[in-house]
C-alpha atoms as a PDB file:
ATOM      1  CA  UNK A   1       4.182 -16.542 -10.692  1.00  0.00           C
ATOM      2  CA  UNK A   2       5.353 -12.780 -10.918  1.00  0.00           C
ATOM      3  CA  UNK A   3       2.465 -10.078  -9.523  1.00  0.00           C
ATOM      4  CA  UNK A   4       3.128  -8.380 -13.014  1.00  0.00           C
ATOM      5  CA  UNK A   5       2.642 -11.201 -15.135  1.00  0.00           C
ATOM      6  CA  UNK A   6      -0.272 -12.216 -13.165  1.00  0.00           C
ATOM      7  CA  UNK A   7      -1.762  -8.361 -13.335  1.00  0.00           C
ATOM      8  CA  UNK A   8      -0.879  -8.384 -17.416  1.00  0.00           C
ATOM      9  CA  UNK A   9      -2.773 -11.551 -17.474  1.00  0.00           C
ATOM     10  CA  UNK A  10      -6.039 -10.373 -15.712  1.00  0.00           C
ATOM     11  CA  UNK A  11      -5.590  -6.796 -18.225  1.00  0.00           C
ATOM     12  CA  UNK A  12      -5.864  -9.070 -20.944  1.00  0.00           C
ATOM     13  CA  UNK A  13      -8.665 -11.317 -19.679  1.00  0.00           C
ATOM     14  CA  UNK A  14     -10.782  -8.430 -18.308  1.00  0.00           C
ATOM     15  CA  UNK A  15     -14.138  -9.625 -18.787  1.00  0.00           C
ATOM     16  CA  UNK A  16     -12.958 -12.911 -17.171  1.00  0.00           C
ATOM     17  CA  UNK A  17     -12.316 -10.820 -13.758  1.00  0.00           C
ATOM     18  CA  UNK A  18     -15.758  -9.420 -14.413  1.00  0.00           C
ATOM     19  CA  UNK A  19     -17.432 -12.330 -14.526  1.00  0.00           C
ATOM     20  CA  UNK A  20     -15.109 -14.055 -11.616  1.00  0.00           C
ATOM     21  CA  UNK A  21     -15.913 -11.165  -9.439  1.00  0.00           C
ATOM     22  CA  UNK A  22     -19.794 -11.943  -9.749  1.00  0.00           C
ATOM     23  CA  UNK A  23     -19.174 -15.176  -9.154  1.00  0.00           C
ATOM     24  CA  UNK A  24     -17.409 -14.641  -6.195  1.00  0.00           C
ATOM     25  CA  UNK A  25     -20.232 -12.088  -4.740  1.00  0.00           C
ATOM     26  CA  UNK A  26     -23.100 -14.829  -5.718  1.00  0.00           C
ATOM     27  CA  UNK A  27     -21.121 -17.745  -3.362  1.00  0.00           C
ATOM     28  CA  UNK A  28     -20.364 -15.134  -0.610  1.00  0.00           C
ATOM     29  CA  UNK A  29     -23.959 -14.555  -1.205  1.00  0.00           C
ATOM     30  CA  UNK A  30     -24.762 -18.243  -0.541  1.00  0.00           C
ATOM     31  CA  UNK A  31     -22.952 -19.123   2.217  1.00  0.00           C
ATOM     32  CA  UNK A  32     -24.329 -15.974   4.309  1.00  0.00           C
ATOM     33  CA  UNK A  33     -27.680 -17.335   3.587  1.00  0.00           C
ATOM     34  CA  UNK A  34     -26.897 -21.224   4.393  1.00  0.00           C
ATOM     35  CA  UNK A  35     -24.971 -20.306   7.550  1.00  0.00           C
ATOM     36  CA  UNK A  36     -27.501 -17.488   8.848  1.00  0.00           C
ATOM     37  CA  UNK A  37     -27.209 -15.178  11.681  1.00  0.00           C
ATOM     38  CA  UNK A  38     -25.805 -16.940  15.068  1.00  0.00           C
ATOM     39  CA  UNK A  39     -27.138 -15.973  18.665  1.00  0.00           C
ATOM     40  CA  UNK A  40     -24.522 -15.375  21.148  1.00  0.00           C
ATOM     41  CA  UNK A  41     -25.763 -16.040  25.125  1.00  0.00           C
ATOM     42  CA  UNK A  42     -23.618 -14.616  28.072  1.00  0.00           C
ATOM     43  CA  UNK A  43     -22.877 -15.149  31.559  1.00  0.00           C
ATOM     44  CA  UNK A  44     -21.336 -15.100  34.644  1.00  0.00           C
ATOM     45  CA  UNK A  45     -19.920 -17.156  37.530  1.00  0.00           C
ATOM     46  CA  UNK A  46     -18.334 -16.169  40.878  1.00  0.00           C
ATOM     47  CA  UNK A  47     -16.434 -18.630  43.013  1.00  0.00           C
ATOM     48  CA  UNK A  48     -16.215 -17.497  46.702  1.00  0.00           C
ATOM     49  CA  UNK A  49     -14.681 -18.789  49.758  1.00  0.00           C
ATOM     50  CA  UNK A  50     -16.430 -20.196  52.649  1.00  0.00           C
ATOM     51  CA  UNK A  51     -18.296 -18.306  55.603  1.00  0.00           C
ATOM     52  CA  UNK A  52     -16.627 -20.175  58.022  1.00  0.00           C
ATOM     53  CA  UNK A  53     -12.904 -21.245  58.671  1.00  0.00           C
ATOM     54  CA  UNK A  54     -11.654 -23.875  61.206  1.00  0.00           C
ATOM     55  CA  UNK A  55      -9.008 -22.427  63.759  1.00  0.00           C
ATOM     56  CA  UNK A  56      -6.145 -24.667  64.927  1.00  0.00           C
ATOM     57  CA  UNK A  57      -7.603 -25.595  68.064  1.00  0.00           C
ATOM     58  CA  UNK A  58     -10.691 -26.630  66.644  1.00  0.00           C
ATOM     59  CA  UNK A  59     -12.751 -23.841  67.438  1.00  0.00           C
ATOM     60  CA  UNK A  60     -15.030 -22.158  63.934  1.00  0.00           C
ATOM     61  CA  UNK A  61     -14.827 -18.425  63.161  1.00  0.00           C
ATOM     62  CA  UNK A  62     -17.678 -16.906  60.914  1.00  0.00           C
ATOM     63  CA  UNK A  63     -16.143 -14.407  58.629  1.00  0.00           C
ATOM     64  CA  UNK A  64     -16.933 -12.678  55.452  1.00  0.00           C
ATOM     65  CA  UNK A  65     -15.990 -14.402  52.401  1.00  0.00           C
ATOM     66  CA  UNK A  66     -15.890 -11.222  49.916  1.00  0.00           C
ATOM     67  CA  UNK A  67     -13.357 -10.120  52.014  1.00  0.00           C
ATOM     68  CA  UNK A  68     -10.700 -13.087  50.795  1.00  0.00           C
ATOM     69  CA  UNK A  69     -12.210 -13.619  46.960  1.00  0.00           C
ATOM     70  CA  UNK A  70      -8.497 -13.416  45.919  1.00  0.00           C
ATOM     71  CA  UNK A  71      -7.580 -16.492  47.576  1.00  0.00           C
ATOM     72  CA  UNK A  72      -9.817 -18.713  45.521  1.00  0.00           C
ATOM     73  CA  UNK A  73      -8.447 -18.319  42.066  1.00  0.00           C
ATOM     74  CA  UNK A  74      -6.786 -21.081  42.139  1.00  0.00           C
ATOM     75  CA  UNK A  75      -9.792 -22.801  42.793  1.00  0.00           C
ATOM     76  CA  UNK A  76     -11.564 -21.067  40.079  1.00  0.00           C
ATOM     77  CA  UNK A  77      -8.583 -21.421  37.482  1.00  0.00           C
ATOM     78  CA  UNK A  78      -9.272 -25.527  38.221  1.00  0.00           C
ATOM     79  CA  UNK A  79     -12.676 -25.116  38.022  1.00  0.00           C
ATOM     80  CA  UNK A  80     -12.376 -23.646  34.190  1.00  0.00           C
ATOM     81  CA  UNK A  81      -9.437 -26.131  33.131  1.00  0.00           C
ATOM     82  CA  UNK A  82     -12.259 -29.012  34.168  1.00  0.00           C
ATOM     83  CA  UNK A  83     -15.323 -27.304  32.089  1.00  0.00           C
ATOM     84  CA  UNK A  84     -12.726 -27.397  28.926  1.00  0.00           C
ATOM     85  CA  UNK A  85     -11.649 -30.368  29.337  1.00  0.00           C
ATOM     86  CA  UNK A  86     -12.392 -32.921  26.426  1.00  0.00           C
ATOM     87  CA  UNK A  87     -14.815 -35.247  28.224  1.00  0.00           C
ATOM     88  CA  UNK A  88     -17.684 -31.866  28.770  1.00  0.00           C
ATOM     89  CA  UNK A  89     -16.732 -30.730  25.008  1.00  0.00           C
ATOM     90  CA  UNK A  90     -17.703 -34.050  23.591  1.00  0.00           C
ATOM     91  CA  UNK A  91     -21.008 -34.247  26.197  1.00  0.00           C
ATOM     92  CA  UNK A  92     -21.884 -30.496  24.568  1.00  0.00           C
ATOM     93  CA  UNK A  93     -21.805 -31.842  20.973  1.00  0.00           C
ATOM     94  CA  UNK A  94     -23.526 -34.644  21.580  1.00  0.00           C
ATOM     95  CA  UNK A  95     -26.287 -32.580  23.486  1.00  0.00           C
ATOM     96  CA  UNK A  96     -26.912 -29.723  21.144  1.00  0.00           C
ATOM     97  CA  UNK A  97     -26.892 -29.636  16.840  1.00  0.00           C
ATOM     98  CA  UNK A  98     -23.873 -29.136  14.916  1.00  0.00           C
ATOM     99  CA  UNK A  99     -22.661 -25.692  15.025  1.00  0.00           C
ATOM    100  CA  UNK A 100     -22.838 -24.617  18.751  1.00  0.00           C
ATOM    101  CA  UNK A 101     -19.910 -23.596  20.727  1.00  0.00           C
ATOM    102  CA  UNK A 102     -19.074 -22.109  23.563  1.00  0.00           C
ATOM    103  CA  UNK A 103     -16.317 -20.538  25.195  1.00  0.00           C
ATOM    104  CA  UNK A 104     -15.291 -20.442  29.193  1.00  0.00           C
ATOM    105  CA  UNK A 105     -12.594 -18.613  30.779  1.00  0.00           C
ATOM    106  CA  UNK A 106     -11.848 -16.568  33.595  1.00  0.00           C
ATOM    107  CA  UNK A 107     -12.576 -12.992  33.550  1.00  0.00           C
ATOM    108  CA  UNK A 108      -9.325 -11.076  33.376  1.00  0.00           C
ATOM    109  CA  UNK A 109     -11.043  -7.788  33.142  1.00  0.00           C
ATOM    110  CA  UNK A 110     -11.832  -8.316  37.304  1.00  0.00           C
ATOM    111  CA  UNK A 111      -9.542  -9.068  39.804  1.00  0.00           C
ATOM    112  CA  UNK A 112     -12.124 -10.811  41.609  1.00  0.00           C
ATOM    113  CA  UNK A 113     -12.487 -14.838  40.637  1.00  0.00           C
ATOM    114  CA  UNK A 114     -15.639 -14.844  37.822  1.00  0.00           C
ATOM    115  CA  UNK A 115     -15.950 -17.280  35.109  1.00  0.00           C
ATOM    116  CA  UNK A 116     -17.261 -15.953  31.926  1.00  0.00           C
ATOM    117  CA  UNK A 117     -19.350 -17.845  29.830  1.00  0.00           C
ATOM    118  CA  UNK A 118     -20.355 -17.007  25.819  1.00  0.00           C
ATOM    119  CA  UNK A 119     -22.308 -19.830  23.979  1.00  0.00           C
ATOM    120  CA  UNK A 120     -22.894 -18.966  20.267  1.00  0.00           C
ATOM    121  CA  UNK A 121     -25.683 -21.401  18.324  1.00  0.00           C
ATOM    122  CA  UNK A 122     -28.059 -21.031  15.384  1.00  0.00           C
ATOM    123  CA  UNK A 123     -31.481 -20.759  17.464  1.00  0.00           C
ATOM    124  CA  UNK A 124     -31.879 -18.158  20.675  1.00  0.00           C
ATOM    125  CA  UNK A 125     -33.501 -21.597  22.397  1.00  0.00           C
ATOM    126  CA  UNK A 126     -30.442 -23.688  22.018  1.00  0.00           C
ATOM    127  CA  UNK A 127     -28.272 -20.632  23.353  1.00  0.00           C
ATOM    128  CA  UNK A 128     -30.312 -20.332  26.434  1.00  0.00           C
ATOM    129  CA  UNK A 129     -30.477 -24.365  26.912  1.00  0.00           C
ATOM    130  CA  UNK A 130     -26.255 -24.201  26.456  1.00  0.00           C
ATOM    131  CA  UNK A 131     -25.735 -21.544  28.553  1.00  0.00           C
ATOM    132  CA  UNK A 132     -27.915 -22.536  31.416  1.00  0.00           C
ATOM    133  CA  UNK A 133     -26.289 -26.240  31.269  1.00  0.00           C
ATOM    134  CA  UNK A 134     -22.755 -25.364  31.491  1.00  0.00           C
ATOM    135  CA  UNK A 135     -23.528 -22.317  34.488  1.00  0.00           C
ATOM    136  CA  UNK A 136     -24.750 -25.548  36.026  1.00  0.00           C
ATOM    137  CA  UNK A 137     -21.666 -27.404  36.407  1.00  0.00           C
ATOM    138  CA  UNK A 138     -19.432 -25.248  38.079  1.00  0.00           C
ATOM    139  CA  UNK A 139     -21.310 -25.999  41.550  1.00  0.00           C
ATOM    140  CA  UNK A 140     -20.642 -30.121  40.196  1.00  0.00           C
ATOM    141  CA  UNK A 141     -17.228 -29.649  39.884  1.00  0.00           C
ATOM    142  CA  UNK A 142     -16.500 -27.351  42.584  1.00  0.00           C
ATOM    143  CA  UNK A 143     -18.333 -30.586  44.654  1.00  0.00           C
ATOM    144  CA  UNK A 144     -16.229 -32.998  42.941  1.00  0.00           C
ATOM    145  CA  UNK A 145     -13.143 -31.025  44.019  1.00  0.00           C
ATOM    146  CA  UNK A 146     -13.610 -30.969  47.305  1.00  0.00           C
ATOM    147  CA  UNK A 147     -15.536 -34.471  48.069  1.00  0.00           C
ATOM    148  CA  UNK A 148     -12.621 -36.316  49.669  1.00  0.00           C
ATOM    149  CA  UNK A 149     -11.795 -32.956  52.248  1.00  0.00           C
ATOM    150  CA  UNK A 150     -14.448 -34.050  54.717  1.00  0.00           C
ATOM    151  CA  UNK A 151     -15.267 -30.379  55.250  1.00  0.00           C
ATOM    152  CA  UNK A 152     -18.344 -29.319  56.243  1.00  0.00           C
ATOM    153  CA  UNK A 153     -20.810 -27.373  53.859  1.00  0.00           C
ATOM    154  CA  UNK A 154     -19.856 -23.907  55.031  1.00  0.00           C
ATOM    155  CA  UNK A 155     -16.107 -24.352  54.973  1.00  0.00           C
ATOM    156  CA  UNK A 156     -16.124 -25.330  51.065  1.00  0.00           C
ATOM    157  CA  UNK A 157     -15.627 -23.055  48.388  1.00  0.00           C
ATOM    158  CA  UNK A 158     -18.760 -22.351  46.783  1.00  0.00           C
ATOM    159  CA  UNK A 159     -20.264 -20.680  43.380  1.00  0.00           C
ATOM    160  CA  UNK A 160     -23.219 -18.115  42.661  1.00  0.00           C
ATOM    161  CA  UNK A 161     -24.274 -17.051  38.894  1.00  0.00           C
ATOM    162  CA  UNK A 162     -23.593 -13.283  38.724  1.00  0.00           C
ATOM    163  CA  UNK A 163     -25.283 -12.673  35.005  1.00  0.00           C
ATOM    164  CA  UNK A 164     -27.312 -15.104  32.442  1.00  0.00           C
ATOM    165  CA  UNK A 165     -28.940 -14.071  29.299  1.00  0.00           C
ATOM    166  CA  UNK A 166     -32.462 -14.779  29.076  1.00  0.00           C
ATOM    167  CA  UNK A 167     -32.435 -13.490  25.377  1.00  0.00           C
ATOM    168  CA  UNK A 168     -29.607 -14.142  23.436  1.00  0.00           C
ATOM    169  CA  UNK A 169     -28.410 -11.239  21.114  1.00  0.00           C
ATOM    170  CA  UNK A 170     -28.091 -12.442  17.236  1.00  0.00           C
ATOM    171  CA  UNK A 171     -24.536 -11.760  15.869  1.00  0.00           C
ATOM    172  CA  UNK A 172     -23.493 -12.173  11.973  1.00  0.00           C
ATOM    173  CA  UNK A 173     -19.861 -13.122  13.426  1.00  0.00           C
ATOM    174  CA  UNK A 174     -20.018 -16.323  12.102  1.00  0.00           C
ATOM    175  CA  UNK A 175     -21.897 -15.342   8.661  1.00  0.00           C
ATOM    176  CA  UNK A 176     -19.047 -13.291   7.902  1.00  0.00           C
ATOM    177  CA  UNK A 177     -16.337 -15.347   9.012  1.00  0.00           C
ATOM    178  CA  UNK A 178     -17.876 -17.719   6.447  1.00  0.00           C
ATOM    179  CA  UNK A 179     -17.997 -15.482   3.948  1.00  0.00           C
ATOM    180  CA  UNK A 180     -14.959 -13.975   3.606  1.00  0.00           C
ATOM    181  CA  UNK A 181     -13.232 -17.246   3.846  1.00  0.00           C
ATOM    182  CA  UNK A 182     -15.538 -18.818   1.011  1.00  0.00           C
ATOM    183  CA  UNK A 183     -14.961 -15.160  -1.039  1.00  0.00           C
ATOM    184  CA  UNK A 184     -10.701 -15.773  -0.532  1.00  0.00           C
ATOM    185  CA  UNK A 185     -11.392 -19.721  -1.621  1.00  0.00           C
ATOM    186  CA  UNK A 186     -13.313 -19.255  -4.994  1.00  0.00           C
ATOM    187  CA  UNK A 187     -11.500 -15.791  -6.061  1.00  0.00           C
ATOM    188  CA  UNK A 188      -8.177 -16.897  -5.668  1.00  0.00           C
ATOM    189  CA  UNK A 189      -8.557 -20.147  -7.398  1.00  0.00           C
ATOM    190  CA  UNK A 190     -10.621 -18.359 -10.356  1.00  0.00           C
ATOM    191  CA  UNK A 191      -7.605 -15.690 -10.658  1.00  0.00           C
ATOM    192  CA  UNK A 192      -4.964 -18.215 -11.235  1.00  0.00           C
ATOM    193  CA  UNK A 193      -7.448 -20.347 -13.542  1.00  0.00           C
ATOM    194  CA  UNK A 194      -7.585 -16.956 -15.812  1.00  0.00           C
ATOM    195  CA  UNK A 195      -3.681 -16.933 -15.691  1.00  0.00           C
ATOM    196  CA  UNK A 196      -3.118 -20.481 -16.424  1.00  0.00           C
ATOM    197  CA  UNK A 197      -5.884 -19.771 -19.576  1.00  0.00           C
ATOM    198  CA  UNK A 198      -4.151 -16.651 -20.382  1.00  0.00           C
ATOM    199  CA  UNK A 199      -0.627 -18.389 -21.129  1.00  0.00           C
ATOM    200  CA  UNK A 200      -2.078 -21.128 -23.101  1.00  0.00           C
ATOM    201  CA  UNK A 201      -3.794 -18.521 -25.094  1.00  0.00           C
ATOM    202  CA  UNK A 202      -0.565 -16.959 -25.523  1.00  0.00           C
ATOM    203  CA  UNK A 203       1.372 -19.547 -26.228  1.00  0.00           C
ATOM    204  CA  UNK A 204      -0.888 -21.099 -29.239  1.00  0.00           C
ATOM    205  CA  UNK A 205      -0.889 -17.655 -31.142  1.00  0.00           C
ATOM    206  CA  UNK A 206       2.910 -17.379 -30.847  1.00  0.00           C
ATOM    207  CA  UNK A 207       5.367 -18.310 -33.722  1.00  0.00           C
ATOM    208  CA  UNK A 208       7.059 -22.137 -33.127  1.00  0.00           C
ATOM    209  CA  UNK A 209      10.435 -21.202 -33.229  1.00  0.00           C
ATOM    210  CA  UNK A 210      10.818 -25.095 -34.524  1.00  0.00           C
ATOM    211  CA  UNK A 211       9.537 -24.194 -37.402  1.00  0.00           C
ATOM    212  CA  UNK A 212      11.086 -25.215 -40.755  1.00  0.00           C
ATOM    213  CA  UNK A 213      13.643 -27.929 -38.856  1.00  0.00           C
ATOM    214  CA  UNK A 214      11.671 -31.092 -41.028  1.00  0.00           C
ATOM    215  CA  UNK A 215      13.308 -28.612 -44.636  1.00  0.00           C
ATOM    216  CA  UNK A 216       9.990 -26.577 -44.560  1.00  0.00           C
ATOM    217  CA  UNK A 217      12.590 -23.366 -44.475  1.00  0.00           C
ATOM    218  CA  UNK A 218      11.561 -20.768 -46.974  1.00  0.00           C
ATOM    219  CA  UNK A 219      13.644 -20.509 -49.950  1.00  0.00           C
ATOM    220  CA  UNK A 220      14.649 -16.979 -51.633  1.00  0.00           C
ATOM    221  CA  UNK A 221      12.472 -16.061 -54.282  1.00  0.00           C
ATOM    222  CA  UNK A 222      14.696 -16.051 -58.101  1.00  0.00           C
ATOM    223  CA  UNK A 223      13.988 -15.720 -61.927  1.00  0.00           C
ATOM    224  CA  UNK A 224      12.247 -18.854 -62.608  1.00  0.00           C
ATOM    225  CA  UNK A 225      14.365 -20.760 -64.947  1.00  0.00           C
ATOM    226  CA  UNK A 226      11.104 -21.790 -67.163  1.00  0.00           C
ATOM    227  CA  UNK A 227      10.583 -18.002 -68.107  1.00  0.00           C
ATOM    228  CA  UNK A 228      11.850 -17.526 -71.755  1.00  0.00           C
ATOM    229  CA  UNK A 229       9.966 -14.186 -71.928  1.00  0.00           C
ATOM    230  CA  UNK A 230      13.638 -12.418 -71.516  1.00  0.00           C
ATOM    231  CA  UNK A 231      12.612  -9.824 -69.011  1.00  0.00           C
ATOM    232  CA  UNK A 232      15.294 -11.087 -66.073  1.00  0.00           C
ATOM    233  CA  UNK A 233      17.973  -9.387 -68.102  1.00  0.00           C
ATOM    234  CA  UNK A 234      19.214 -12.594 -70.317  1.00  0.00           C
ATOM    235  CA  UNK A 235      20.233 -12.499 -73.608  1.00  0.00           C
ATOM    236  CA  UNK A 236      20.173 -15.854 -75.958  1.00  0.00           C
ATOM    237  CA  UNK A 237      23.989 -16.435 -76.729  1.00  0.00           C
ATOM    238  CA  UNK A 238      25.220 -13.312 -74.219  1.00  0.00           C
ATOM    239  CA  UNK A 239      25.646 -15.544 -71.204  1.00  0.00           C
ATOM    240  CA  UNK A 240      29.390 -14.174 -70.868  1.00  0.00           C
ATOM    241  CA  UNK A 241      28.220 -10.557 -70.456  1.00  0.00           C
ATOM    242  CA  UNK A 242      25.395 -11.121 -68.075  1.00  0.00           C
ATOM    243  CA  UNK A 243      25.841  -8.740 -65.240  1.00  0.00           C
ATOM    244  CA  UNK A 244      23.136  -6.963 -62.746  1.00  0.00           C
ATOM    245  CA  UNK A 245      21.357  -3.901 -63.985  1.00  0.00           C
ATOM    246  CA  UNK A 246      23.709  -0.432 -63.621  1.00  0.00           C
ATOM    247  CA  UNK A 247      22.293   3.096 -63.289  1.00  0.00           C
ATOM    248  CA  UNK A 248      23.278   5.590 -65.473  1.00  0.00           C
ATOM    249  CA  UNK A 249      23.011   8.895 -64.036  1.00  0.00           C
ATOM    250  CA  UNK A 250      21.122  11.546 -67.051  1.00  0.00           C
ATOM    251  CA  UNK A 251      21.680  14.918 -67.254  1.00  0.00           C
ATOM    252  CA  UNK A 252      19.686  17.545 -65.406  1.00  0.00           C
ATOM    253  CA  UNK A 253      16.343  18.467 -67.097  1.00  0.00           C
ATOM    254  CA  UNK A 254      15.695  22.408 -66.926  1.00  0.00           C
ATOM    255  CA  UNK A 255      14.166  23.614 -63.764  1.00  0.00           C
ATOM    256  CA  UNK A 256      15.056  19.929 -62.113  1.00  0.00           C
ATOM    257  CA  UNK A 257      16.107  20.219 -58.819  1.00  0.00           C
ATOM    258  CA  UNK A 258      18.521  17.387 -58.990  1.00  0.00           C
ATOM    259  CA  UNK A 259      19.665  14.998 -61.741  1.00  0.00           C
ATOM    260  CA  UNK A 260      16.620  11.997 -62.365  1.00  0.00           C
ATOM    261  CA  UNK A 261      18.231   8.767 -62.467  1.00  0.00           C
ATOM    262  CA  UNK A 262      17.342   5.812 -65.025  1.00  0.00           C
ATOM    263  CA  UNK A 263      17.659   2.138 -64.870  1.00  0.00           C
ATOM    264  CA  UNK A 264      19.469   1.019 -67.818  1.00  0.00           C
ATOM    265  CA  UNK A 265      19.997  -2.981 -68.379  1.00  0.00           C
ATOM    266  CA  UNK A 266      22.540  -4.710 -69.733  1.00  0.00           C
ATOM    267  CA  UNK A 267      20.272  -5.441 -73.324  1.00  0.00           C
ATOM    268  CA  UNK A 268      19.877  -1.462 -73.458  1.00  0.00           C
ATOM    269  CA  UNK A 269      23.048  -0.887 -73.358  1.00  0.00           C
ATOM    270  CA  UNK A 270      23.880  -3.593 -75.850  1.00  0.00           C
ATOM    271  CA  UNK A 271      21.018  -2.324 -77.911  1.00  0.00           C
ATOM    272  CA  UNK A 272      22.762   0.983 -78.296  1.00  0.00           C
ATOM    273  CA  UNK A 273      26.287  -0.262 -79.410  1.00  0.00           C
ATOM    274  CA  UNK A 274      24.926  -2.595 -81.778  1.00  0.00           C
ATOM    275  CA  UNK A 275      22.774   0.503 -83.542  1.00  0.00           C
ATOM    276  CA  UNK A 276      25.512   3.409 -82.961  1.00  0.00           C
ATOM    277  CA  UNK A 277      28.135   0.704 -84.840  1.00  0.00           C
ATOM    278  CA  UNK A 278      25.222  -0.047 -87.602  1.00  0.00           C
ATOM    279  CA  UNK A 279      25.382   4.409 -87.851  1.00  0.00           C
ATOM    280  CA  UNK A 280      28.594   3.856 -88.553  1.00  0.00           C
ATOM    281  CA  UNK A 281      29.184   1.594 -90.769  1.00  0.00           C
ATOM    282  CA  UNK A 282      26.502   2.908 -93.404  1.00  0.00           C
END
């Protein structure tokens, strides 16, 4: 459908807009108050190398292990593909109530190997309880990882929680994301419902160009042969001279500004033959 013949339609149908566009507000309305305001929970992982490293001849140096952070992002990149993976998401939803999600991946703000965390669910309780439960597993997996090494526990790469929330902040991210998609679902289906009523409208007040095809054509009006009151111009026994009415221009009256015009018919002029030969004959 053209924009202009969908804009001429909604001119026409004005108060149907109106009352679409309270509609719409009322079940934007609705669905902010069924979905609510969301609490979003935050935190933070680091993943660190070991304190100690093994030299070649077998002999254990203690070191620093800020000093190398950037050669565990590997380990941290694995450690964020296994939280994501589908077996964890399908432990979370059966864990917590329908509508919590989270979100983990690494934090490319830092050059330094941190996990970031964000759990969003309806209830600050439930945020916390996510949160805290998936912070938990990166020292599991990290574990898991490295089980079949045979390394000591100070050569392995380990984990430490930078930041948790204890008090999720509420967020209306989600209430509005609702919103706005319910507002775009039930005003654009209203505005081509007033279009589609529009052109039936339309096309029930306009003409059927069909009309007249079953003989119902309309005929042009004539002297109706049943009138004997003489007035069409007939005279009994004159058929031969019948002929349409002439106008005989008059002279000028006095102070005229142009010459009046009368309609004389055929029996006028026959009337004044008939009487100017009678004038004569006496």
């Amino acid at each position: 459908m053209e924009m202009s013949v969908l804009w001429g339609s909604l001119r026409r149908r004005w108060y149907l807009v109106l009352a679409l566009a309270v509609l719409t507000l009322g079940a934007m309305y609705a669905v902010t108050q069924k979905v609510g305001a969301t609490y979003e929970a935050t935190g933070t992982v680091l993943v660190y190398p070991p304190s100690q490293s093994s030299a070649p001849d077998g002999s254990s140096s203690q070191e620093n292990p800020y000093l190398s952070l950037g050669g565990v992002n590997q380990a941290r990149d694995v450690v964020v593909r296994a939280l994501t993976s589908k077996k964890v998401s399908d432990e979370f939803g059966e864990t917590y109530p329908v509508g919590t999600s989270f979100e983990i991946v690494p934090d490319y703000t830092n050059s330094a190997p941190i996990i970031l965390f964000t759990v969003e669910a309806s209830s600050p309780k439930v945020a916390t309880a996510a949160l805290e439960s998936l912070v938990s597993l990166v020292p599991v997996e990290l574990s898991n990882l490295q089980a079949n090494l045979d390394l000591p526990e100070a050569e392995r790469v380990a984990s430490t929680v930078l930041t948790q929330d204890e008090k999720p902040q509420a967020t209306s991210k989600a209430m509005i994301r609702s919103a706005i998609l319910a507002g775009a679902g039930v005003g654009g289906a209203g505005l081509m419902l007033i279009a589609l009523i529009d052109g039936l409208v339309l096309s029930r007040r306009s003409p059927d160009p069909a009309a007249g095809a079953d003989g119902d054509e309309p005929t042009a009006s004539g002297p109706d042969p049943d009138d004997d009151d003489g007035d069409d111009g007939h005279l009994a026994g004159d058929d031969e001279d019948d002929e349409a009415p002439v106008f005989v221009p008059l002279r000028p009256v006095a102070g005229a500004g142009r010459p009046a015009e009368r309609s004389v018919t055929t029996r006028m002029v026959k009337r004044r033959r008939r009487g100017t030969e009678r004038d004569e004959a006496s």
